[in-house]
Protein backbone atom coordinates (compact mmCIF):
# COMPACT_ATOMS: atom_id res chain seq x y z
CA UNK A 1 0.00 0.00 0.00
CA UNK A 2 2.78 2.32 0.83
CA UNK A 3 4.20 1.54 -2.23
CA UNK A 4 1.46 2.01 -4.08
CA UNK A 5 1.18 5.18 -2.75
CA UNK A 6 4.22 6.67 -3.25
CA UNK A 7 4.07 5.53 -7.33
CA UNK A 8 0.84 7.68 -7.02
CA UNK A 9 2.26 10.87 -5.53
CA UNK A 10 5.42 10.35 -8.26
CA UNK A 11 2.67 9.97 -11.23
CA UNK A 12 0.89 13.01 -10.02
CA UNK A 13 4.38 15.06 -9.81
CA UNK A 14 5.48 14.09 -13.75
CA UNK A 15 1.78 15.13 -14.74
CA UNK A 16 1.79 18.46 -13.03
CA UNK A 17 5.67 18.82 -14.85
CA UNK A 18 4.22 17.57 -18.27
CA UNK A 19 1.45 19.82 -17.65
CA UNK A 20 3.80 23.54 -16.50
CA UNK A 21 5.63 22.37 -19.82
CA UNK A 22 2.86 22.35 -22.27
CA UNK A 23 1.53 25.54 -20.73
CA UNK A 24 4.57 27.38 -20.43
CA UNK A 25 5.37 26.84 -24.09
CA UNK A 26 2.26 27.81 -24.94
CA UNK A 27 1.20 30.74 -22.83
CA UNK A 28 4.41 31.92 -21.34
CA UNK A 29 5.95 31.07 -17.74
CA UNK A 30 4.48 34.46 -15.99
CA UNK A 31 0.93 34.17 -17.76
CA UNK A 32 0.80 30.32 -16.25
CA UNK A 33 -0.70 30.15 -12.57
CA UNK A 34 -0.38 27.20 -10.86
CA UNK A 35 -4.23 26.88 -10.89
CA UNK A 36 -3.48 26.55 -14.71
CA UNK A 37 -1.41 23.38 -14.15
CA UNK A 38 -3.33 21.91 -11.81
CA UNK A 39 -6.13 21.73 -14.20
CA UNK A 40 -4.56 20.57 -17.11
CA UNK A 41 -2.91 18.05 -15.04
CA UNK A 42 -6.22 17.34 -13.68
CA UNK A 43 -5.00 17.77 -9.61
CA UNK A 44 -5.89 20.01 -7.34
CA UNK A 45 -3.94 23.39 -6.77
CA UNK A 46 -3.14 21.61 -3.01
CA UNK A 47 -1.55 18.79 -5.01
CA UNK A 48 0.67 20.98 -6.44
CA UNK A 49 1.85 22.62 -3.15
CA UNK A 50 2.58 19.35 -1.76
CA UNK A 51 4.81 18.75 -4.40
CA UNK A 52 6.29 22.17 -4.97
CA UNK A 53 6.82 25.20 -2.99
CA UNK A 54 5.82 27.75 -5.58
CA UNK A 55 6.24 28.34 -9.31
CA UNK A 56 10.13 28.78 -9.43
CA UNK A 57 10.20 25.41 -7.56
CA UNK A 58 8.46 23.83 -10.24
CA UNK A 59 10.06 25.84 -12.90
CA UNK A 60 13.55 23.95 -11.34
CA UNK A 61 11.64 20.61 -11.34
CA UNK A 62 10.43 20.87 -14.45
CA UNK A 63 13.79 21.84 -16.12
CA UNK A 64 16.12 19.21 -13.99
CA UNK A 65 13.90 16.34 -15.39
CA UNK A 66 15.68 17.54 -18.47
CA UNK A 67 18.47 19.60 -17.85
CA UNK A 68 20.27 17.42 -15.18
CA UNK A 69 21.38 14.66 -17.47
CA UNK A 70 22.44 16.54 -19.73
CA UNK A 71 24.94 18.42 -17.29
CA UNK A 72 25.67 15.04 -15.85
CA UNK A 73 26.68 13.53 -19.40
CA UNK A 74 29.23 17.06 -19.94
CA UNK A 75 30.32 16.27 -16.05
CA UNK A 76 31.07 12.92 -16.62
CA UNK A 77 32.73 13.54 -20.04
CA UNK A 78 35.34 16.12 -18.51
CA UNK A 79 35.59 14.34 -15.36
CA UNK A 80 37.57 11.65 -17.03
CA UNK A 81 40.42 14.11 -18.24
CA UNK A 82 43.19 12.09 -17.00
CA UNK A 83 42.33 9.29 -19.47
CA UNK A 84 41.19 10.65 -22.43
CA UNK A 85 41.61 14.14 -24.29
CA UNK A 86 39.19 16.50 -22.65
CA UNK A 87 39.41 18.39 -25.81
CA UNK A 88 37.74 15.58 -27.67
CA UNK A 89 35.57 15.41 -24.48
CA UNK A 90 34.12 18.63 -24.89
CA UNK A 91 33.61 18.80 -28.23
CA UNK A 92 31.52 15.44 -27.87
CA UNK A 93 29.67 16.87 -25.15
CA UNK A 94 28.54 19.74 -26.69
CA UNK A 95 27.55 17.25 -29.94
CA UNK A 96 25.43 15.27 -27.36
CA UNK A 97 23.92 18.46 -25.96
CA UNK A 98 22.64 19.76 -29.19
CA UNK A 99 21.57 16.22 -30.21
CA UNK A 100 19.31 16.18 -27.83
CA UNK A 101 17.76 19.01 -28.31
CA UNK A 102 17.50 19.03 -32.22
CA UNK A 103 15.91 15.59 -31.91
CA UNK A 104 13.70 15.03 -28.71
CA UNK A 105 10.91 16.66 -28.25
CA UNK A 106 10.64 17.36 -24.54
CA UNK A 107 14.46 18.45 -24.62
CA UNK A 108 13.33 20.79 -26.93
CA UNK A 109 9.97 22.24 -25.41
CA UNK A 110 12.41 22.80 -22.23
CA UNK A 111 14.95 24.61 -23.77
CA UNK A 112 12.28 26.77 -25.58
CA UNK A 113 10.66 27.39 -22.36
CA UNK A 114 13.82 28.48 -20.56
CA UNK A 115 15.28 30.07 -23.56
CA UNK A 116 12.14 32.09 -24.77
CA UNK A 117 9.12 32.12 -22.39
CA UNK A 118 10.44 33.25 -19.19
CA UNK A 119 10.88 36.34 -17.44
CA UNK A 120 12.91 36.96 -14.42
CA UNK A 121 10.30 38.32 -12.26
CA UNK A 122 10.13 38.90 -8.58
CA UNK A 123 8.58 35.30 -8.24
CA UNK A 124 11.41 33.86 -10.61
CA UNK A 125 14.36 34.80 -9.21
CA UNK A 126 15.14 31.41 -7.99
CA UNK A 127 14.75 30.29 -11.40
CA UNK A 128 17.69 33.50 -12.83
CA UNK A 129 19.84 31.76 -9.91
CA UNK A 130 19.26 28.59 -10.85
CA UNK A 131 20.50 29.31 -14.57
CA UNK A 132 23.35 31.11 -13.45
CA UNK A 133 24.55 28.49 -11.50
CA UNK A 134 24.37 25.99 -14.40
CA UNK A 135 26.26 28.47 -16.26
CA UNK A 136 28.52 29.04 -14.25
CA UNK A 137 29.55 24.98 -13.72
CA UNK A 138 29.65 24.62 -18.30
CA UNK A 139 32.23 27.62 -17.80
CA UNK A 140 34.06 26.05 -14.95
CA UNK A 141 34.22 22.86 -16.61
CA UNK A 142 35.21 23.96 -20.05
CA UNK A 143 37.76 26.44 -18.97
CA UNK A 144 39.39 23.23 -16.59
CA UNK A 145 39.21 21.21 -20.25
CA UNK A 146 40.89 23.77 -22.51
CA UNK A 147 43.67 24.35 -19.67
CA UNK A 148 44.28 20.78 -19.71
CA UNK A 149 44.32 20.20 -23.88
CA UNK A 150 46.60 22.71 -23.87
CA UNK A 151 48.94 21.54 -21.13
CA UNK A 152 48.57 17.78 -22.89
CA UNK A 153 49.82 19.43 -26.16
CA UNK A 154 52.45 21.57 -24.54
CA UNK A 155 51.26 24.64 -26.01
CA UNK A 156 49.26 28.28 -25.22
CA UNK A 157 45.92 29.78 -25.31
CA UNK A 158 46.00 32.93 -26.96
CA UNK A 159 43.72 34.04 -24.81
CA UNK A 160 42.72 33.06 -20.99
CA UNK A 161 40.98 29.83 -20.53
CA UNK A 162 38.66 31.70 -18.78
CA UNK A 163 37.99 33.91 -22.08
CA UNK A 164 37.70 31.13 -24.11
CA UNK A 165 35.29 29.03 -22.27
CA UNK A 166 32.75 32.27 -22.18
CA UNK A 167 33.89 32.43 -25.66
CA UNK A 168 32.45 28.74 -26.53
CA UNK A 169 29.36 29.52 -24.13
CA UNK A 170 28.35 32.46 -26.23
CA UNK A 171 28.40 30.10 -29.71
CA UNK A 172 26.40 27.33 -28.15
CA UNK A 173 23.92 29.68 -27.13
CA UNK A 174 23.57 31.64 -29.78
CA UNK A 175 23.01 28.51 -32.23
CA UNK A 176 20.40 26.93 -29.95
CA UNK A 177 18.65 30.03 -29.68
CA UNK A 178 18.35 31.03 -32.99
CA UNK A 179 17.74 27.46 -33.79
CA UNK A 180 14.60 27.81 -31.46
CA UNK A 181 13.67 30.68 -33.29
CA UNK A 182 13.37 29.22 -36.60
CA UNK A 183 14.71 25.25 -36.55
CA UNK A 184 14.34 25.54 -40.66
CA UNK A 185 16.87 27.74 -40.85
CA UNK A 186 19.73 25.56 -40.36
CA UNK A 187 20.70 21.90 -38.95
CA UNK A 188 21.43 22.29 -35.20
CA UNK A 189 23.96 19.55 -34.77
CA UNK A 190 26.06 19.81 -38.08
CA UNK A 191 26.35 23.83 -37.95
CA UNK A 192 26.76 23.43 -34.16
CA UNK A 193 29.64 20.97 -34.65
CA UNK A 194 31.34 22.94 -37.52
CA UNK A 195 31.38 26.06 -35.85
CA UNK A 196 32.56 24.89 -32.43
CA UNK A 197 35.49 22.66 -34.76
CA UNK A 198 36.11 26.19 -36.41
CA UNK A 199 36.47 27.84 -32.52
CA UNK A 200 38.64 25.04 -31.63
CA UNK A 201 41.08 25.78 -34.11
CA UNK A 202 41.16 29.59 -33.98
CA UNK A 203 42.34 28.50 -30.30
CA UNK A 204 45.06 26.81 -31.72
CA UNK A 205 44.29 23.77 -31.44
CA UNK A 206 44.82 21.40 -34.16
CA UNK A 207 42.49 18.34 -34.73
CA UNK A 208 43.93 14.92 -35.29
CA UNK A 209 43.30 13.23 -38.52
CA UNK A 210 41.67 10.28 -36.44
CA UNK A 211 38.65 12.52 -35.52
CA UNK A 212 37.74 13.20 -38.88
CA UNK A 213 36.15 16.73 -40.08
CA UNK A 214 33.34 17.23 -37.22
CA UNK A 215 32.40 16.22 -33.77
CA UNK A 216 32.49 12.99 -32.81
């Protein structure tokens, strides 16, 4: 019974997530009440305080479901510098990262969401801290990769690591936003993996043959 239970309260919490998603692509995250999700997910607005605090809480939820494993895939990736090239590390994490969003759909309507239909309101500030901070951990991480490639090939940035990872931040960005925008304007993945590739080597770093023309 317990069990039972507690698969009950879990199905209730991915419907009222499905449901701030459909809504907040549709209608905008400040336009949304929670009423509004509670209805569509057909709970009650107490269900949704019992599984959220407010709106930026559920914001969070909904954009970990999502988010998380793809931070978790770029963690992992650079975490295992000492074996592999974290160059080629990054550059297949990023790959992954716009994979995912180019080609499943809830990846997507969460990116749009956070990307397009959100405004950092008094009642959203959690949510502008919350972005910051994952921000803040891609830069981390991709500065401690680009200091390492360039130890590994015994040569220099010609700019600070630090100025190069906001650098690479700014590109993937900018392609997945403008990608949002209008998705038939170009192909996410193969300009996203050219460009970056292009980056790369403006850095000076110089691609081995093995990797071929593109991300991996």
């Amino acid at each position: 019974m317990v069990r039972r239970t507690k698969e009950e309260a879990l199905a209730t919490r991915h419907k009222l997530l499905d449901a701030a998603e459909h809504l907040f692509q549709a209608q905008g995250v400040s336009r949304t009440s929670l009423q509004d999700i509670a209805r569509r997910a057909g709970a009650t607005r107490g269900a949704v305080y019992w599984h959220f605090k407010d709106k930026a809480d559920l914001f969070n939820a909904m954009m970990e479901r999502v988010i998380l494993p793809l931070e978790q895939a770029f963690q992992d990736r650079l975490g295992q510098e000492a074996q592999a090239d974290p160059l080629a590390r990054i550059r297949s994490g990023v790959g992954e990262a716009l994979a995912r969003i180019a080609n499943d759909p809830q990846t997507r309507r969460v990116f749009e969401v956070a990307t397009h239909k959100v405004e950092y309101v008094d009642e959203l500030m959690e949510v502008r801290r919350r972005h910051l901070k994952s921000r803040s951990d891609f830069l981390e991480q991709v500065e401690r990769g680009l200091l390492t490639a360039a130890q590994q090939r015994g040569m220099e940035l010609s700019v600070s690591a630090a100025t190069a990872a906001q650098g690479l931040h700014a590109i993937i960005d900018g392609l997945i936003q403008g990608w949002l925008l209008e998705s038939a304007d170009f192909d996410l993945v193969a300009l996203g993996r050219q460009v970056v590739d292009v980056y790369l080597r403006g850095l000076g770093f110089i691609r081995p043959d093995s990797e071929g023309p593109n991300l991996p």
